[in-house]
C-alpha atoms as a PDB file:
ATOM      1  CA  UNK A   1       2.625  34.393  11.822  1.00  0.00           C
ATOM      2  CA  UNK A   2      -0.626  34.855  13.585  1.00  0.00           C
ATOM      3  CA  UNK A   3      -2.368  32.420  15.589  1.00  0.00           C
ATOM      4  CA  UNK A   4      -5.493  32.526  12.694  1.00  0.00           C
ATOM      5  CA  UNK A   5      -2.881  31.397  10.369  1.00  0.00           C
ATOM      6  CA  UNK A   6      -1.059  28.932  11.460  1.00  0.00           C
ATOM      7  CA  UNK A   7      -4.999  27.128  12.379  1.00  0.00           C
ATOM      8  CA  UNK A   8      -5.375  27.671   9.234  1.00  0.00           C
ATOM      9  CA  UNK A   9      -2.587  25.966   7.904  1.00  0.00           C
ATOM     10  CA  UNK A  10      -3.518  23.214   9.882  1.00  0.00           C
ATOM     11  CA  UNK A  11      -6.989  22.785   9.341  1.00  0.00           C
ATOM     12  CA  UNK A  12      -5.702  22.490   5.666  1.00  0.00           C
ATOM     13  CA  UNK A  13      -2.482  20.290   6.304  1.00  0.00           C
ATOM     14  CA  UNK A  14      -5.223  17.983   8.203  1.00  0.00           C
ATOM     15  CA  UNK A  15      -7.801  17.642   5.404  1.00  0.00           C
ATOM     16  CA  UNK A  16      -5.506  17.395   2.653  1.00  0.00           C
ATOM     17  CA  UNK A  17      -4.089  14.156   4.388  1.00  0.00           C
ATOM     18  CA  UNK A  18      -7.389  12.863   5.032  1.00  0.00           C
ATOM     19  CA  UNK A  19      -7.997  13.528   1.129  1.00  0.00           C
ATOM     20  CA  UNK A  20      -4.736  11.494   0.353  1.00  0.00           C
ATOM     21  CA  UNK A  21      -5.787   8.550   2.626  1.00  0.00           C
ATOM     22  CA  UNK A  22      -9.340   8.450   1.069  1.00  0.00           C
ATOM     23  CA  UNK A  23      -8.400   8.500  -2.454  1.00  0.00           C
ATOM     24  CA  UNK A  24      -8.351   5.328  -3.976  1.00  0.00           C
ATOM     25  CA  UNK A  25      -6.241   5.563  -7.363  1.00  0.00           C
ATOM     26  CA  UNK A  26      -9.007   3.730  -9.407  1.00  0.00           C
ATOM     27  CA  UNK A  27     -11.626   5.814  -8.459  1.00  0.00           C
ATOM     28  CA  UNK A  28      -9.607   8.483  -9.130  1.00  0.00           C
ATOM     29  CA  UNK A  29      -8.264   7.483 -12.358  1.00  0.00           C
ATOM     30  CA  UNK A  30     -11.942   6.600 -13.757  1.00  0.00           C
ATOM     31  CA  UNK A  31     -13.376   9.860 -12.575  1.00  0.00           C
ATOM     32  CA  UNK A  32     -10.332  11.953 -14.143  1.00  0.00           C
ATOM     33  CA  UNK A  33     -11.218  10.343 -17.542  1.00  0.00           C
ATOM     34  CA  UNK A  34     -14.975  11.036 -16.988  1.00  0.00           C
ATOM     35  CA  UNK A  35     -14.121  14.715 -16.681  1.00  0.00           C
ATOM     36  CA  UNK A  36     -11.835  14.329 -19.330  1.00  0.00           C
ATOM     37  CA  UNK A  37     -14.534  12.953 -21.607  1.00  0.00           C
ATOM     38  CA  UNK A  38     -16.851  15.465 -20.356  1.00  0.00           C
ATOM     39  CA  UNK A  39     -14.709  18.569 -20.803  1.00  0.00           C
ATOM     40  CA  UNK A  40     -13.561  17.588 -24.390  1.00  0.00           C
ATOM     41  CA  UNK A  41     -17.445  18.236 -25.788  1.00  0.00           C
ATOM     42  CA  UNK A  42     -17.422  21.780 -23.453  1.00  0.00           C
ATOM     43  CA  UNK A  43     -14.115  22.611 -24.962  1.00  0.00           C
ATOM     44  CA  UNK A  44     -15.192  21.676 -28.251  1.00  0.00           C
ATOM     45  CA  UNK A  45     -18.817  23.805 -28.248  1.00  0.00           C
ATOM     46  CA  UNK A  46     -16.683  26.393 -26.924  1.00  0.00           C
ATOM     47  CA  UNK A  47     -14.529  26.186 -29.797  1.00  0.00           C
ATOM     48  CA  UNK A  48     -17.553  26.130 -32.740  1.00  0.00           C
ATOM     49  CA  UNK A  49     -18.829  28.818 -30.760  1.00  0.00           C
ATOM     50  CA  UNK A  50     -15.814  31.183 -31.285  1.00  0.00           C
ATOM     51  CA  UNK A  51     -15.304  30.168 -34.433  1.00  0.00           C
ATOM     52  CA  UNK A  52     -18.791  31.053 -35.148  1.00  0.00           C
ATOM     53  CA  UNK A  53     -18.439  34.681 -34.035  1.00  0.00           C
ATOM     54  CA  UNK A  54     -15.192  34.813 -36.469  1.00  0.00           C
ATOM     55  CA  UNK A  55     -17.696  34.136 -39.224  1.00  0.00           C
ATOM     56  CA  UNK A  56     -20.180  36.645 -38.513  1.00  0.00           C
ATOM     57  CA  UNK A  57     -17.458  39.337 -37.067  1.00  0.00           C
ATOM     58  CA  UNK A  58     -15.778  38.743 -41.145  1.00  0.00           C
ATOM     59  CA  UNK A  59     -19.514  38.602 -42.623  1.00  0.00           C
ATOM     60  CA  UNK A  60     -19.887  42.236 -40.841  1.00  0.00           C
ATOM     61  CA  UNK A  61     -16.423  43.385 -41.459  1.00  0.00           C
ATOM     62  CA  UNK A  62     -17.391  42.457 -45.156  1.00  0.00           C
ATOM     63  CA  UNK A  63     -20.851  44.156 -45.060  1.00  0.00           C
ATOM     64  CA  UNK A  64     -19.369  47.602 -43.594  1.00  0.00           C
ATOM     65  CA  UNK A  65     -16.775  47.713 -46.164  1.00  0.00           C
ATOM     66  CA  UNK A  66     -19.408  47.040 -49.064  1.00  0.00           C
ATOM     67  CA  UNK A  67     -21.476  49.646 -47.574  1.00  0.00           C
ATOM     68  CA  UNK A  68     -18.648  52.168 -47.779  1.00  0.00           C
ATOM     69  CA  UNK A  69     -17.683  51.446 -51.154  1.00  0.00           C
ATOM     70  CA  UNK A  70     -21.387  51.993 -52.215  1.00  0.00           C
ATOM     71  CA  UNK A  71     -21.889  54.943 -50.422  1.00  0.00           C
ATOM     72  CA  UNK A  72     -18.309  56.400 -51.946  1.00  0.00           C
ATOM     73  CA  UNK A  73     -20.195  55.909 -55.221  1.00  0.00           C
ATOM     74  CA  UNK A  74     -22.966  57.694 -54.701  1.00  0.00           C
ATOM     75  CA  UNK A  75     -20.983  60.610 -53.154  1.00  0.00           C
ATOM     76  CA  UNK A  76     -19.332  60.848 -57.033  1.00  0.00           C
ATOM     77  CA  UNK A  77     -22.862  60.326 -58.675  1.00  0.00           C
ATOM     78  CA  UNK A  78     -23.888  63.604 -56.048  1.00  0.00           C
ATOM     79  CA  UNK A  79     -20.781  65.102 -56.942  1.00  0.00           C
ATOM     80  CA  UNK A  80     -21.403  64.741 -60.792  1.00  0.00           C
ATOM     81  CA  UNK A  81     -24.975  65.772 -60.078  1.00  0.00           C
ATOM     82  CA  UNK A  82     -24.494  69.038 -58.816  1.00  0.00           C
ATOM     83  CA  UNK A  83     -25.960  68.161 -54.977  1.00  0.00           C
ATOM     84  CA  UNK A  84     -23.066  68.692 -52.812  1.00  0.00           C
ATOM     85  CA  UNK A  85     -25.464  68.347 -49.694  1.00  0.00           C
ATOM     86  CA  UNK A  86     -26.082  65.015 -50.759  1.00  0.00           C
ATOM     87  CA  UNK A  87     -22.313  64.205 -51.493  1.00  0.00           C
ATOM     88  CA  UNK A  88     -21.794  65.034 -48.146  1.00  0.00           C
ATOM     89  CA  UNK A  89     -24.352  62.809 -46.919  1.00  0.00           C
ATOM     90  CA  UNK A  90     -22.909  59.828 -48.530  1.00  0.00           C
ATOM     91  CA  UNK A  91     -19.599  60.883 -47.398  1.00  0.00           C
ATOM     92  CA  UNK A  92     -20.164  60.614 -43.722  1.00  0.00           C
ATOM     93  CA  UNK A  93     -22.276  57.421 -44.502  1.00  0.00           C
ATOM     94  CA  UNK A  94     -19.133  56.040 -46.490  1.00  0.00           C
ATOM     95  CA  UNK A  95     -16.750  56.914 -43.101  1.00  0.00           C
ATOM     96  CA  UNK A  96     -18.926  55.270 -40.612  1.00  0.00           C
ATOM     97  CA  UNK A  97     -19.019  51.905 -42.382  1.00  0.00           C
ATOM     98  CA  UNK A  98     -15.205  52.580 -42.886  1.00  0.00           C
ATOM     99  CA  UNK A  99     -15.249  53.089 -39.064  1.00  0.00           C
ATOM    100  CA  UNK A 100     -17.086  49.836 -38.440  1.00  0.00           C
ATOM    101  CA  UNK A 101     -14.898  47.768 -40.884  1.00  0.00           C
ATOM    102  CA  UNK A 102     -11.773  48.595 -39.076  1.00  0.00           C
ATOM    103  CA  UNK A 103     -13.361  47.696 -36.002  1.00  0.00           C
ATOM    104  CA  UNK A 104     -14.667  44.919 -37.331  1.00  0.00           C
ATOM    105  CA  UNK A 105     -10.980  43.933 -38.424  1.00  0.00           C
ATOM    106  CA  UNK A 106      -9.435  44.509 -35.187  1.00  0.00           C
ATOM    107  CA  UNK A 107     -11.606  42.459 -33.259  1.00  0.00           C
ATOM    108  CA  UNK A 108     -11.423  39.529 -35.954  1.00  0.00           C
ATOM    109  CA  UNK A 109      -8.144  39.511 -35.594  1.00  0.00           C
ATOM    110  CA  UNK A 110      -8.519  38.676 -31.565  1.00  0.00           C
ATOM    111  CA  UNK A 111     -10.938  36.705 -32.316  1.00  0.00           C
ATOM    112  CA  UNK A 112      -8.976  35.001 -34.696  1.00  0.00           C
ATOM    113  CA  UNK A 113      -5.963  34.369 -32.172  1.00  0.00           C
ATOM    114  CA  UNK A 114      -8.732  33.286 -29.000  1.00  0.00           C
ATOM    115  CA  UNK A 115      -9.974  30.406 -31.688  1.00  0.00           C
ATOM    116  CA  UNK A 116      -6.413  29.564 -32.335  1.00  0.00           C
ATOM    117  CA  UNK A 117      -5.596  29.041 -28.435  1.00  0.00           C
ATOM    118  CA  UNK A 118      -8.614  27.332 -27.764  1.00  0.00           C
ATOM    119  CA  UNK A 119      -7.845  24.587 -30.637  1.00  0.00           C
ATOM    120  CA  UNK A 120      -4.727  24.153 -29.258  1.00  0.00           C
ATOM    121  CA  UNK A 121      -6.132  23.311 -26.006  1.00  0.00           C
ATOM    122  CA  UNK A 122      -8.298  21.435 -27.505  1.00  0.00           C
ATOM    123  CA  UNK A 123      -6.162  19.337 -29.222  1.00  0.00           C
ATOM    124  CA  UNK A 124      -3.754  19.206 -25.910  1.00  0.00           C
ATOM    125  CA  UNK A 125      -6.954  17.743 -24.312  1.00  0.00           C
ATOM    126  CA  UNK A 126      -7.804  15.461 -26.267  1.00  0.00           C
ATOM    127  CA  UNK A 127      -4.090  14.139 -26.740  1.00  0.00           C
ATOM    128  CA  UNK A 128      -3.924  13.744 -22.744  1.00  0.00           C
ATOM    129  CA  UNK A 129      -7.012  12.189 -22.592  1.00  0.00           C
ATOM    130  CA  UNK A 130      -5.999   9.836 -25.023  1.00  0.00           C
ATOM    131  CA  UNK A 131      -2.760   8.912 -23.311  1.00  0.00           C
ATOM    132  CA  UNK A 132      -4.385   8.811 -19.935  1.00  0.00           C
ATOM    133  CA  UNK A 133      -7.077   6.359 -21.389  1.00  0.00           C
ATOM    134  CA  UNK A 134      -3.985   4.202 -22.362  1.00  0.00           C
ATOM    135  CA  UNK A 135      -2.382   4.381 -19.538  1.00  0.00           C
ATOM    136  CA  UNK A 136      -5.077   3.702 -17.423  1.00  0.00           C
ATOM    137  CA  UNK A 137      -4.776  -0.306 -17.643  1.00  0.00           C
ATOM    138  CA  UNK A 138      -0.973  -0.119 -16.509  1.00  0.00           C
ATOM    139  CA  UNK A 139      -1.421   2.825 -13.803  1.00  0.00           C
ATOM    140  CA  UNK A 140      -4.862   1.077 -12.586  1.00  0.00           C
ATOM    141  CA  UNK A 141      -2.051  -2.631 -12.689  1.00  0.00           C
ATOM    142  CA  UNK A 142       0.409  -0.695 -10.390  1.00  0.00           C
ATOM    143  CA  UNK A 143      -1.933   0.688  -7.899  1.00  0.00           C
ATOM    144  CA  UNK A 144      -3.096  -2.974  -7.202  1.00  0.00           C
ATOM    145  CA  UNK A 145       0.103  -4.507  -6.604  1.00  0.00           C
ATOM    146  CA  UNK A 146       1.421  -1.804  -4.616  1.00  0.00           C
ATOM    147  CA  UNK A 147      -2.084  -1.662  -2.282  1.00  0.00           C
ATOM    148  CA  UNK A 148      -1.301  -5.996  -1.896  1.00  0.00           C
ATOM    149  CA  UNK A 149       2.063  -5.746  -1.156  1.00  0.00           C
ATOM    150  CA  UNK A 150       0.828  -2.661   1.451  1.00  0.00           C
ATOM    151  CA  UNK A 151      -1.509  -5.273   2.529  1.00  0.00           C
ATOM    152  CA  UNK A 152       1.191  -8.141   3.206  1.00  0.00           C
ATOM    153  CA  UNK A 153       3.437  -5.947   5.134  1.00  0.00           C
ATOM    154  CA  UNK A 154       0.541  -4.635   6.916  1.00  0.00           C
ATOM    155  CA  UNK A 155      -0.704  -8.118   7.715  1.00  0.00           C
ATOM    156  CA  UNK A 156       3.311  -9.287   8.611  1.00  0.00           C
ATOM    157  CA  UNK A 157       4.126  -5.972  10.771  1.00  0.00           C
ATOM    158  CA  UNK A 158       0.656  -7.036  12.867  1.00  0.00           C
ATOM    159  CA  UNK A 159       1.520 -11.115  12.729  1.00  0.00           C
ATOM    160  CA  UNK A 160       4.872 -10.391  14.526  1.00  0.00           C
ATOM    161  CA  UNK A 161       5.834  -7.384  15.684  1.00  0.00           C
ATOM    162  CA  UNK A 162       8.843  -8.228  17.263  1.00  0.00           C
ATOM    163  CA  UNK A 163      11.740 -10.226  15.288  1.00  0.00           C
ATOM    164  CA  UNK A 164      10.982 -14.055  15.170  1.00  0.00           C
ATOM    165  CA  UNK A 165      14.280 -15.273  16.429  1.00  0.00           C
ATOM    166  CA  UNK A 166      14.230 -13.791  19.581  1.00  0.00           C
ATOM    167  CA  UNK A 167      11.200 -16.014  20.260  1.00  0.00           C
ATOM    168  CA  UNK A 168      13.011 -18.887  18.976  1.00  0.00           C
ATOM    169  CA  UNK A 169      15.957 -18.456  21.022  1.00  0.00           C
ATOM    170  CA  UNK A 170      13.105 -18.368  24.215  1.00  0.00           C
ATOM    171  CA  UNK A 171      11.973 -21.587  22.936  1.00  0.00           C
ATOM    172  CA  UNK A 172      14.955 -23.395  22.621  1.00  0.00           C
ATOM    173  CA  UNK A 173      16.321 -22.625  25.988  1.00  0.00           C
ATOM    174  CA  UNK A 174      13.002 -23.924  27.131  1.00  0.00           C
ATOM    175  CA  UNK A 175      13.396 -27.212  25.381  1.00  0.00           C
ATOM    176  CA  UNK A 176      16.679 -27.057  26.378  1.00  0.00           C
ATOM    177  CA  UNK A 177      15.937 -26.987  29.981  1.00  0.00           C
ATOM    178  CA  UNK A 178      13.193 -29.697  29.928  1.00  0.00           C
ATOM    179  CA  UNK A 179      15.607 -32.060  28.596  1.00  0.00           C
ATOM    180  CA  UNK A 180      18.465 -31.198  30.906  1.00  0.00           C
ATOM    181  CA  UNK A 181      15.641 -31.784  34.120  1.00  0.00           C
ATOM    182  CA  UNK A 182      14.519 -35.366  32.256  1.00  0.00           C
ATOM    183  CA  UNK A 183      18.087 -36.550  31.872  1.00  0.00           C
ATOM    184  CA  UNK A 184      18.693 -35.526  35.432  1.00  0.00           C
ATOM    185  CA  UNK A 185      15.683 -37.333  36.670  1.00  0.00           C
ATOM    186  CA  UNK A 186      17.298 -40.238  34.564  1.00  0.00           C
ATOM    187  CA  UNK A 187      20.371 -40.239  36.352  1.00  0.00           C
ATOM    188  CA  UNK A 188      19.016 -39.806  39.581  1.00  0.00           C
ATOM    189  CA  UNK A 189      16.910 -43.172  38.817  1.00  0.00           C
ATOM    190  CA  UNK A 190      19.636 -45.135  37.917  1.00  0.00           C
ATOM    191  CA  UNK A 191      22.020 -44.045  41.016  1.00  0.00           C
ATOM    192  CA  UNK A 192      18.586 -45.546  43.392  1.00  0.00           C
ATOM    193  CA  UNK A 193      18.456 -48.417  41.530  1.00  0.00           C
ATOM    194  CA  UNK A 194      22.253 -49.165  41.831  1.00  0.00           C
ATOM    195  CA  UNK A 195      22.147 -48.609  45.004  1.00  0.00           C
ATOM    196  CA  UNK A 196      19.177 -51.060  45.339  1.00  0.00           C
ATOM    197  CA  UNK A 197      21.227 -54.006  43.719  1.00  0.00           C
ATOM    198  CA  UNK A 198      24.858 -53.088  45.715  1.00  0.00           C
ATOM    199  CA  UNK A 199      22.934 -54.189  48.560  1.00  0.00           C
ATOM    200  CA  UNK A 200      21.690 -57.411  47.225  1.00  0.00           C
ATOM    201  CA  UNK A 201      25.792 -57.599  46.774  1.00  0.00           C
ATOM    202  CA  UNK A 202      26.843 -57.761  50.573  1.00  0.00           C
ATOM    203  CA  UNK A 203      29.298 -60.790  51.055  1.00  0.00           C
ATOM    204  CA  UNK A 204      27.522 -61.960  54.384  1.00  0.00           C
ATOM    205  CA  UNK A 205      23.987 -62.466  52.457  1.00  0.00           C
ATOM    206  CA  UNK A 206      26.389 -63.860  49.531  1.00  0.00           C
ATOM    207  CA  UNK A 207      27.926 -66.419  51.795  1.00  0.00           C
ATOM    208  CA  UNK A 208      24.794 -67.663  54.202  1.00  0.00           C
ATOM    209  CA  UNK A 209      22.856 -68.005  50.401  1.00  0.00           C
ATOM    210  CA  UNK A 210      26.421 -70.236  48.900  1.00  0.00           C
ATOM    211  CA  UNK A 211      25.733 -72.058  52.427  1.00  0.00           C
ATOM    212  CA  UNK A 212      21.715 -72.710  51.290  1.00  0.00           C
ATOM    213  CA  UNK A 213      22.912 -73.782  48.149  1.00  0.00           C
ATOM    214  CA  UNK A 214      25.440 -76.188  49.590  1.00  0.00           C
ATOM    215  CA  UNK A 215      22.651 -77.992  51.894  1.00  0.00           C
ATOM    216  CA  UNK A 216      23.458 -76.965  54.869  1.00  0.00           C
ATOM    217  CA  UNK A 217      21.786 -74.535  57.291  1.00  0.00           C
ATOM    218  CA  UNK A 218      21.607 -72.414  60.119  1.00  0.00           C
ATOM    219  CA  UNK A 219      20.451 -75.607  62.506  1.00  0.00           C
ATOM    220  CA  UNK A 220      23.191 -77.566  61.082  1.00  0.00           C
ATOM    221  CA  UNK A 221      25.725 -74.841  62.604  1.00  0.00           C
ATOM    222  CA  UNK A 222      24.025 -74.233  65.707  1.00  0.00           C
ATOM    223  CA  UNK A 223      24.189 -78.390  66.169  1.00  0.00           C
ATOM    224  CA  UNK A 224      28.043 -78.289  65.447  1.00  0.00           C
ATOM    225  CA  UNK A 225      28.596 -75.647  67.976  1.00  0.00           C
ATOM    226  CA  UNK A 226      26.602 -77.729  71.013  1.00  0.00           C
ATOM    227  CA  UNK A 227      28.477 -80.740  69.627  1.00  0.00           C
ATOM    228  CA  UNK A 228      31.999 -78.871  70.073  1.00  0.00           C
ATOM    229  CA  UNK A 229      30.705 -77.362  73.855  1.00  0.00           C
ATOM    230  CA  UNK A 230      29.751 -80.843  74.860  1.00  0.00           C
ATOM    231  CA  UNK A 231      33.239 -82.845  74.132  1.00  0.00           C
ATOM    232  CA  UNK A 232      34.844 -80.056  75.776  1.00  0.00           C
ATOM    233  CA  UNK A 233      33.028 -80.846  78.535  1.00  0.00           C
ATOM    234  CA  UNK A 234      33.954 -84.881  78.313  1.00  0.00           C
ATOM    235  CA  UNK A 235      30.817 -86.340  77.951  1.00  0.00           C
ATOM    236  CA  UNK A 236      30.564 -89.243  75.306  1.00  0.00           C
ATOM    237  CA  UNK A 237      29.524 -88.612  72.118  1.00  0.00           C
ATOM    238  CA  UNK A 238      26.283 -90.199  70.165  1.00  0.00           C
ATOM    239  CA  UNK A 239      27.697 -92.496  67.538  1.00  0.00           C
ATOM    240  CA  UNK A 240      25.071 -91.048  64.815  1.00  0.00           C
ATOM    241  CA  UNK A 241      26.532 -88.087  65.679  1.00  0.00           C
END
């Protein structure tokens, strides 16, 4: 295949799909049945027309053979006259119009079988248009549900590309994480604040604050001590001691 050729093939391929993507079925369906109703009056002059040229081809066929039958009679009124010259006359007018009849006849009868095609057409045109007209509401009802639900899918397809649940999955390991950092921040709060009151908990601070409690003090203790030291050391004691 040459290289002219196979452009060629693709210049058409091209515009043909371009065609396909600019029709819109409506358009196309109303324009098809405004042919349709513009053809049917075409087909049907063309019809009358044919059928008028039967009529005058039969009104000629029927003139030529009149013409020969007269003219055969006055070849036997020559005949019976004595004027063969003008027998002969009439003779050869009597075969022309023979001639013409028969050619008259034979193209009648094409005639005849062109009118009978072009009825049936006719009729097989009018029949489709017919049909098509009542089709037209149901076709015209399919096209528009098909071109929504086109529409939806287009509209989905561009609204997520990608399948949803992956994205969900992404999101709930997010929210997962957050709330695995919040309870650990929880925790770790709680472990300070433990901590916090287990030192409020020492027995030494628990024991010098049962001593508060009890009335006594840290003077008190120190006094006891120097008490003890100074009977050691035999000096008398104060009585309010």
């Amino acid at each position: 295949m040459g290289i002219l050729d196979r452009l060629s093939r693709l210049v058409r391929a091209n515009v043909n799909d371009m065609i396909d993507s600019a029709e819109d079925p409506e358009k196309m369906l109303n324009q098809i049945l405004r042919d349709m109703e513009s053809a049917i009056p075409q087909a049907r002059g063309q019809v009358q027309e044919m059928i008028a040229q039967e009529k005058l081809m039969e009104a000629d066929r029927d003139q030529a053979q009149k013409l020969a039958l007269e003219w055969g009679n006055k070849a036997h009124r020559a005949v019976a006259a004595g004027k063969d010259d003008l027998a002969r006359e009439a003779l050869r007018r009597k075969r022309d119009n023979e001639q013409n009849a028969q050619l008259y006849t034979e193209q009648l009868a094409t005639q005849e079988q062109v009118v009978v095609k072009l009825k049936d057409q006719l009729r097989q045109l009018d029949a489709k248009y017919q049909a098509t007209l009542s089709k037209r509401d149901t076709l015209l009802a399919r096209a528009r549900a098909a071109k929504a639900t086109e529409q939806v899918a287009r509209t989905l397809t561009t609204f997520s590309p990608t399948d949803p649940s992956a994205d969900l999955e992404r999101m709930e390991r997010k929210i997962r994480s957050r709330e695995a950092k919040a309870a650990a921040m929880v925790e770790m709060g709680s472990e300070t604040l433990d901590a916090q009151f287990m030192e409020l908990d020492d027995p030494d601070i628990e024991a010098e604050l049962a001593l508060l409690k009890a009335g006594g003090g840290l003077d008190d203790g120190i006094e006891a001590e120097l008490r003890a030291l100074k009977v050691g050391d035999g000096a008398p004691s104060s009585p309010g001691v």
